[in-house]
Each structure stands twice: as structure tokens, then as C-alpha cells.
N, C-alpha and C. Protein backbone atom coordinates (compact mmCIF):
# COMPACT_ATOMS: atom_id res chain seq x y z
N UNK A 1 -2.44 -18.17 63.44
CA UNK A 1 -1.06 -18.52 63.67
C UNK A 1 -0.48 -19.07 62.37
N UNK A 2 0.84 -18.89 62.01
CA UNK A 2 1.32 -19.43 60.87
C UNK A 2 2.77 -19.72 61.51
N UNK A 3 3.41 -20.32 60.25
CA UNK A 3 4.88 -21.21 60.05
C UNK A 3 5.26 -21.03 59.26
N UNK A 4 6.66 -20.30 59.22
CA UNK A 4 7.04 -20.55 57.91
C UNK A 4 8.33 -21.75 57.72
N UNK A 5 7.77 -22.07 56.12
CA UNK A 5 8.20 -23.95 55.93
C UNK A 5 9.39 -23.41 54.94
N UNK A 6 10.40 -24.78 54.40
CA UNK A 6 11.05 -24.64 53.28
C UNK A 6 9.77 -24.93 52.27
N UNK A 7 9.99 -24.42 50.99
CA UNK A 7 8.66 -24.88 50.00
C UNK A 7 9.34 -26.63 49.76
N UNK A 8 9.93 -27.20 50.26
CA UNK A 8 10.35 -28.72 50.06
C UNK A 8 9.63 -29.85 51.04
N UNK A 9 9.38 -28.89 52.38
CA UNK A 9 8.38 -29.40 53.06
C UNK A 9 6.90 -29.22 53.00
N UNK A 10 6.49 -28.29 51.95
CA UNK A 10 5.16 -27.93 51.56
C UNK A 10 4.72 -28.98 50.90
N UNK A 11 3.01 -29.24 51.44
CA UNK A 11 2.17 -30.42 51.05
C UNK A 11 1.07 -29.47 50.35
N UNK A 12 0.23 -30.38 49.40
CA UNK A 12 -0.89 -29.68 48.36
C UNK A 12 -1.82 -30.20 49.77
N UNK A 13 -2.60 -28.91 49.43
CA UNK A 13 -3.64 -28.78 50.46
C UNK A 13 -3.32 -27.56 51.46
N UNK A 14 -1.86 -27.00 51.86
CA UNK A 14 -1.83 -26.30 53.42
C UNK A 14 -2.12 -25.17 52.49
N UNK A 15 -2.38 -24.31 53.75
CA UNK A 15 -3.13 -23.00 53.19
C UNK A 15 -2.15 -22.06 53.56
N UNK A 16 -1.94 -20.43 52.13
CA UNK A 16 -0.79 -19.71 52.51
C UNK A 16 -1.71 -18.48 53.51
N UNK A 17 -0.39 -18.28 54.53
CA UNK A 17 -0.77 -17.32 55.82
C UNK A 17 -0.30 -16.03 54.73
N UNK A 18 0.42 -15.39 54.20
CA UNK A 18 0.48 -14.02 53.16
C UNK A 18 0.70 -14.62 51.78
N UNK A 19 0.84 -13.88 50.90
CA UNK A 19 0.42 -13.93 49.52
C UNK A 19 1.88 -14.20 49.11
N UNK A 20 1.90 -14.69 48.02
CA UNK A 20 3.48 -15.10 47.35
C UNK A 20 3.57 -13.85 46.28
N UNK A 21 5.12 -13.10 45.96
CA UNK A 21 5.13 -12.40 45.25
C UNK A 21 6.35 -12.36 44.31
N UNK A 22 6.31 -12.20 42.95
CA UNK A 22 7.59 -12.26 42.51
C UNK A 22 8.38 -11.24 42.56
N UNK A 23 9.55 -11.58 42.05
CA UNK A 23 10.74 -10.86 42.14
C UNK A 23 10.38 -9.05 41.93
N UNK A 24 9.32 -9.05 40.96
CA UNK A 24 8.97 -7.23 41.08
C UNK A 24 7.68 -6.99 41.64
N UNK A 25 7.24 -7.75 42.77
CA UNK A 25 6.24 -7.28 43.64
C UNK A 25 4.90 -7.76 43.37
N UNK A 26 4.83 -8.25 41.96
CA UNK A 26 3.22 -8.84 41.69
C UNK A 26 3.05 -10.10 42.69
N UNK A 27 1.39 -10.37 42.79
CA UNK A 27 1.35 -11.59 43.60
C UNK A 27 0.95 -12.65 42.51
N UNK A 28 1.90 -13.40 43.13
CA UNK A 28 1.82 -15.28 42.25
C UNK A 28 0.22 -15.82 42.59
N UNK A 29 0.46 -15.63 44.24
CA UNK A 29 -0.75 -16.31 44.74
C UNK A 29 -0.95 -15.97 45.54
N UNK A 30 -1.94 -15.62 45.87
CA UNK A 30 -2.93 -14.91 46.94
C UNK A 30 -3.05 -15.72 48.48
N UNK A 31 -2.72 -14.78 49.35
CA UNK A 31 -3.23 -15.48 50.60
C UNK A 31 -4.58 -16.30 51.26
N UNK A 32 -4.48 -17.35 52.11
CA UNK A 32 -5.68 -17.80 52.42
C UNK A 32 -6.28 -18.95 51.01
N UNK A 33 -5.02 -19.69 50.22
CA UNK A 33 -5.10 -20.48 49.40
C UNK A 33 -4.81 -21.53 49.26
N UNK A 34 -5.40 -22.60 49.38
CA UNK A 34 -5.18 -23.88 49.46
C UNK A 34 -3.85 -24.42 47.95
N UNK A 35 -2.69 -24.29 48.35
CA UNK A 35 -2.11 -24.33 47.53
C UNK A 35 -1.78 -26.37 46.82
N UNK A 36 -1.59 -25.92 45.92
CA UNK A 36 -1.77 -27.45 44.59
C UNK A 36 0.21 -27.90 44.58
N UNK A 37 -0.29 -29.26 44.44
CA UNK A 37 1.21 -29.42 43.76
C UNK A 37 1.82 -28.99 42.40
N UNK A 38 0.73 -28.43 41.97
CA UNK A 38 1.17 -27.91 40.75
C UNK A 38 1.99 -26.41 40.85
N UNK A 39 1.26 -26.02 41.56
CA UNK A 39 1.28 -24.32 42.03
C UNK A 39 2.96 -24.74 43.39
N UNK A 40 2.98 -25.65 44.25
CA UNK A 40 4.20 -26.01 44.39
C UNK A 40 5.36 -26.28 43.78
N UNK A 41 5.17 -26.58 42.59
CA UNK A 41 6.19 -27.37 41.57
C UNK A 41 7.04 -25.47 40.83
N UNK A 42 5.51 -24.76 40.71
CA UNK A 42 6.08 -23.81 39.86
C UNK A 42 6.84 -22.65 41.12
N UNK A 43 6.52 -22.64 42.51
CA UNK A 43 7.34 -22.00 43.25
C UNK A 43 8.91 -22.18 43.34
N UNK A 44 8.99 -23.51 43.25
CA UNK A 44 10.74 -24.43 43.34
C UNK A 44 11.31 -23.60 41.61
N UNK A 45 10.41 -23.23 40.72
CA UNK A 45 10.80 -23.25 39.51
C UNK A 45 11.24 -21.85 39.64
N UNK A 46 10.62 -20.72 40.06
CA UNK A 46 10.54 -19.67 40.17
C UNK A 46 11.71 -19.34 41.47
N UNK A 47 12.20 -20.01 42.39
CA UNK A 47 13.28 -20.12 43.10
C UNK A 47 12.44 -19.41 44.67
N UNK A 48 11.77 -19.60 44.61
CA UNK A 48 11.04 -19.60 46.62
C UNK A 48 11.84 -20.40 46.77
N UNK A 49 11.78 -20.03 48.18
CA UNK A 49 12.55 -21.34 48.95
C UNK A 49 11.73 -21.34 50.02
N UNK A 50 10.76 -20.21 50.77
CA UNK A 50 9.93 -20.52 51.76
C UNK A 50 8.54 -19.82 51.57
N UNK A 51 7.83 -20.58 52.26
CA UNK A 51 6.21 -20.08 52.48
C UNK A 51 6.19 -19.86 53.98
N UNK A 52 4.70 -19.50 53.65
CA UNK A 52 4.37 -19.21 55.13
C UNK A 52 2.75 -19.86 55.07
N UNK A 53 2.66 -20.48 55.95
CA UNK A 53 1.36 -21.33 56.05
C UNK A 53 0.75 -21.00 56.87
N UNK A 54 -0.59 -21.38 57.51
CA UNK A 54 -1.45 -21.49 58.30
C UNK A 54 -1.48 -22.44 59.03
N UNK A 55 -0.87 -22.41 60.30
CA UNK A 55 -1.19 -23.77 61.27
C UNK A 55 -2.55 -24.46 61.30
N UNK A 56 -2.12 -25.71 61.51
CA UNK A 56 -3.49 -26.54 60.98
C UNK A 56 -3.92 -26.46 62.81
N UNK A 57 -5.08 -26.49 63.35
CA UNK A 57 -5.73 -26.64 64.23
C UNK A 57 -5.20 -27.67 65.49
N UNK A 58 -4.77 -28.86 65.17
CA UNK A 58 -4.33 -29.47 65.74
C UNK A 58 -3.18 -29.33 66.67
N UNK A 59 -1.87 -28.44 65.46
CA UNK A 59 -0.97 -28.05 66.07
C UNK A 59 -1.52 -26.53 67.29
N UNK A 60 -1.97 -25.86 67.08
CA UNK A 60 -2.38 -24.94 67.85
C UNK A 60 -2.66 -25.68 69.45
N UNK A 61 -3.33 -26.63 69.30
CA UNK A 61 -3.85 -27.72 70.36
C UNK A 61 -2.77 -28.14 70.81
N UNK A 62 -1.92 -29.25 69.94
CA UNK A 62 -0.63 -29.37 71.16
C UNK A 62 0.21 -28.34 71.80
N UNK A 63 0.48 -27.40 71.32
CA UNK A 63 1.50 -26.67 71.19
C UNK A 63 0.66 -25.54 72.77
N UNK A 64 -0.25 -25.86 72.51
CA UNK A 64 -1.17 -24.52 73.69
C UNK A 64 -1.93 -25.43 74.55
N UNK A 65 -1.14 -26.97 75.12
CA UNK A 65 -2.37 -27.62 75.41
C UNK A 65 -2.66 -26.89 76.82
N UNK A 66 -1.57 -26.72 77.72
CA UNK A 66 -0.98 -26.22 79.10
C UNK A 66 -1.67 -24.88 78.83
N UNK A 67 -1.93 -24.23 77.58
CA UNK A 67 -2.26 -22.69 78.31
C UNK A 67 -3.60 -22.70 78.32
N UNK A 68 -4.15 -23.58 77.77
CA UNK A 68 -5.17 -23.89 77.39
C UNK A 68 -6.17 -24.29 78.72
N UNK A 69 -5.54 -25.30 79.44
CA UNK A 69 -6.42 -25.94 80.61
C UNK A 69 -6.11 -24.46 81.68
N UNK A 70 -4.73 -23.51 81.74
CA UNK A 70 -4.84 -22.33 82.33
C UNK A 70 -6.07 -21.17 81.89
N UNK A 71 -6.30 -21.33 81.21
CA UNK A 71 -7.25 -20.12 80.84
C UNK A 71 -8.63 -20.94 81.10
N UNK A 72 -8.55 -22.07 80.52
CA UNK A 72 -10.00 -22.48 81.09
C UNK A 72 -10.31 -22.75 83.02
N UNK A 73 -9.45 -22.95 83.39
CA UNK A 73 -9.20 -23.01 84.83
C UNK A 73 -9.63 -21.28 85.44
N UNK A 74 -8.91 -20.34 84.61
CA UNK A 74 -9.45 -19.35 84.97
C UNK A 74 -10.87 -18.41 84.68
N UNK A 75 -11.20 -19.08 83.69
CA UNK A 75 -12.85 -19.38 83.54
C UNK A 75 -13.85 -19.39 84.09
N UNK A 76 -13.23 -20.44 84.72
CA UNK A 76 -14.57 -21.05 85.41
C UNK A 76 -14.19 -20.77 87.10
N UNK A 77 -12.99 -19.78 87.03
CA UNK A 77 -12.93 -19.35 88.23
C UNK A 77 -13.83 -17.73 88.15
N UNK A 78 -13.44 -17.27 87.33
CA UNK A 78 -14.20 -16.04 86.98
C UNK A 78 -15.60 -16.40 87.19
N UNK A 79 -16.12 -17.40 86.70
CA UNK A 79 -17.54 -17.17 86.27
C UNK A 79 -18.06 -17.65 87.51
N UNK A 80 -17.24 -18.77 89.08
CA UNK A 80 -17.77 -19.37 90.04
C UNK A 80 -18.51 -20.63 89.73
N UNK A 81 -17.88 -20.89 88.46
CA UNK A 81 -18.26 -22.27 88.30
C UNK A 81 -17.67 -23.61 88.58
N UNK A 82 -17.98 -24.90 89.32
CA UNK A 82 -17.12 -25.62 89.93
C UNK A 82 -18.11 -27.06 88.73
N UNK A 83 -19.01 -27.24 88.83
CA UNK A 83 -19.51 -28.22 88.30
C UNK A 83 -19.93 -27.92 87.16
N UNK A 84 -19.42 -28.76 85.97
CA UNK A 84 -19.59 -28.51 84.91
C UNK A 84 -19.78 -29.57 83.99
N UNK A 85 -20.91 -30.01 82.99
CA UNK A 85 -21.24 -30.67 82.10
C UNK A 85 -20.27 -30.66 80.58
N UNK A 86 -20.48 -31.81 79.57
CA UNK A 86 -19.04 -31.65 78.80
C UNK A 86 -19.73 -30.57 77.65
N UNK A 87 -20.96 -29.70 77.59
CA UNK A 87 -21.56 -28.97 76.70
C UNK A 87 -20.83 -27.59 77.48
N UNK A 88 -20.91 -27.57 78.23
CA UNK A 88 -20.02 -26.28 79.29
C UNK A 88 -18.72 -26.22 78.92
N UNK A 89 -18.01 -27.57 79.34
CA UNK A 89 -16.94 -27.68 79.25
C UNK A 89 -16.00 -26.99 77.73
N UNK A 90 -16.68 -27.83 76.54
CA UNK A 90 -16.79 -27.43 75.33
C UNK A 90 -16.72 -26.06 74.79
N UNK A 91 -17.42 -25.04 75.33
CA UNK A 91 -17.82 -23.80 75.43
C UNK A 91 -16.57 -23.17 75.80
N UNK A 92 -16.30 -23.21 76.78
CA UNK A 92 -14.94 -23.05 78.21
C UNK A 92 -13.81 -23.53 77.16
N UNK A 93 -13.93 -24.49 76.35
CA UNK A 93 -12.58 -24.90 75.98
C UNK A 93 -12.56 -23.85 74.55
N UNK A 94 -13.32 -24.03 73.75
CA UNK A 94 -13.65 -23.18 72.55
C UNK A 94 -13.31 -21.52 72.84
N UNK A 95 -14.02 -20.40 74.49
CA UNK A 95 -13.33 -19.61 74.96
C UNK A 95 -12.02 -19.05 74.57
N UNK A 96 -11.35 -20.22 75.50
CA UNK A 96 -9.66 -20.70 75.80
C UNK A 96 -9.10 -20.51 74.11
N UNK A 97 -9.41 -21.21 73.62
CA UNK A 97 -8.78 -21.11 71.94
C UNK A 97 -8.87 -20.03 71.31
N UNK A 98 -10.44 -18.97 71.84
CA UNK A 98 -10.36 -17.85 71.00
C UNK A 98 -9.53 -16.85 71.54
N UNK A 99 -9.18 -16.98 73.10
CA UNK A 99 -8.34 -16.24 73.60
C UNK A 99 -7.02 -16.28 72.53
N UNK A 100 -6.52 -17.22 72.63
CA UNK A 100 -5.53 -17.88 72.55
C UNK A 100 -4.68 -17.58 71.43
N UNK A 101 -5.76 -17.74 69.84
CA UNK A 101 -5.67 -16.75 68.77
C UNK A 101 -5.65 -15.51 68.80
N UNK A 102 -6.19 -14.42 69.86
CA UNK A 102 -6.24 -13.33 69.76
C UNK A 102 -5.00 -12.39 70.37
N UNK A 103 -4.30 -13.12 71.01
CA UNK A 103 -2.76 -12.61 71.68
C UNK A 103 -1.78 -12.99 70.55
């Protein structure tokens, strides 16, 4: 999942979801890169005005908490499971997330 930010709200550290390219198509910076404030500083210079990032994990979690306990609910209806330990549970929830990424 990604977002795309103004580069004014971009922090050193988020990682880019596609590659940055200049004005005649070369890439600045490669996707799947933990981008620097340095490498920020020279996007504002070069006139980006947006990226596209990689949602950090967490947000995926709030944002899917509701579909989340639905798919695991349907889980463990599929599988006829009613009692469940938190190593199960875990499993069931981990499931749910890979679903979740894959739509």
C-alpha cells in the first residue's frame, strides 16, 4: 500500500513506493529506498512537489482494523475453529493482513 505525500511532509527514513524521475525520464531515485534528508532537500531543489511512499505497517493496522477482525472471524469460521490460543490467534491475524495486502 502506498500514499502519496507533499515532499514538505516527507521524513528521512520513509521508503519510496515508485522511483523518482526527472524532467526527461531518468530515475533520481530508485524505488523501495529509504530516502535521506539530503536526497529530500535536493527533490524541493529540483521542484517535486510529491512522492509516493510506502505505508508504514501500523497505518495499514488502523486503517483495516474492522476488516481485519472480519476476515479473521471468517477464518476461523472456515476452518471450524471456536477455541483458540494467542499462537493461533497470531497466525489468523497475520492470514487477515496477507489477505488484506493482496486485494
Amino acid at each position: 500500500m502506498s500514499q502519496l505525500i507533499n515532499i514538505n511532509d516527507a521524513v528521512e527514513g520513509m521508503v519510496l513506493a515508485e522511483p523518482i524521475f526527472n524532467k526527461i525520464g531518468q530515475v533520481m531515485i530508485a524505488k523501495d529506498i529509504n530516502i535521506t534528508s539530503k536526497q529530500i532537500n535536493i527533490l524541493k531543489m529540483w521542484g517535486i512537489k510529491e512522492i509516493r511512499i510506502k505505508r508504514l505497517e501500523e497505518d495499514i493496522l488502523v486503517d483495516n482494523s474492522s476488516k481485519i477482525q472480519q476476515i479473521k472471524l471468517q477464518i476461523l469460521n472456515d476452518l471450524g475453529w471456536s477455541n483458540i490460543n494467542d499462537y493461533i490467534d497470531e497466525m489468523i491475524e497475520l492470514a487477515a493482513l496477507t489477505k488484506i495486502r493482496l486485494r
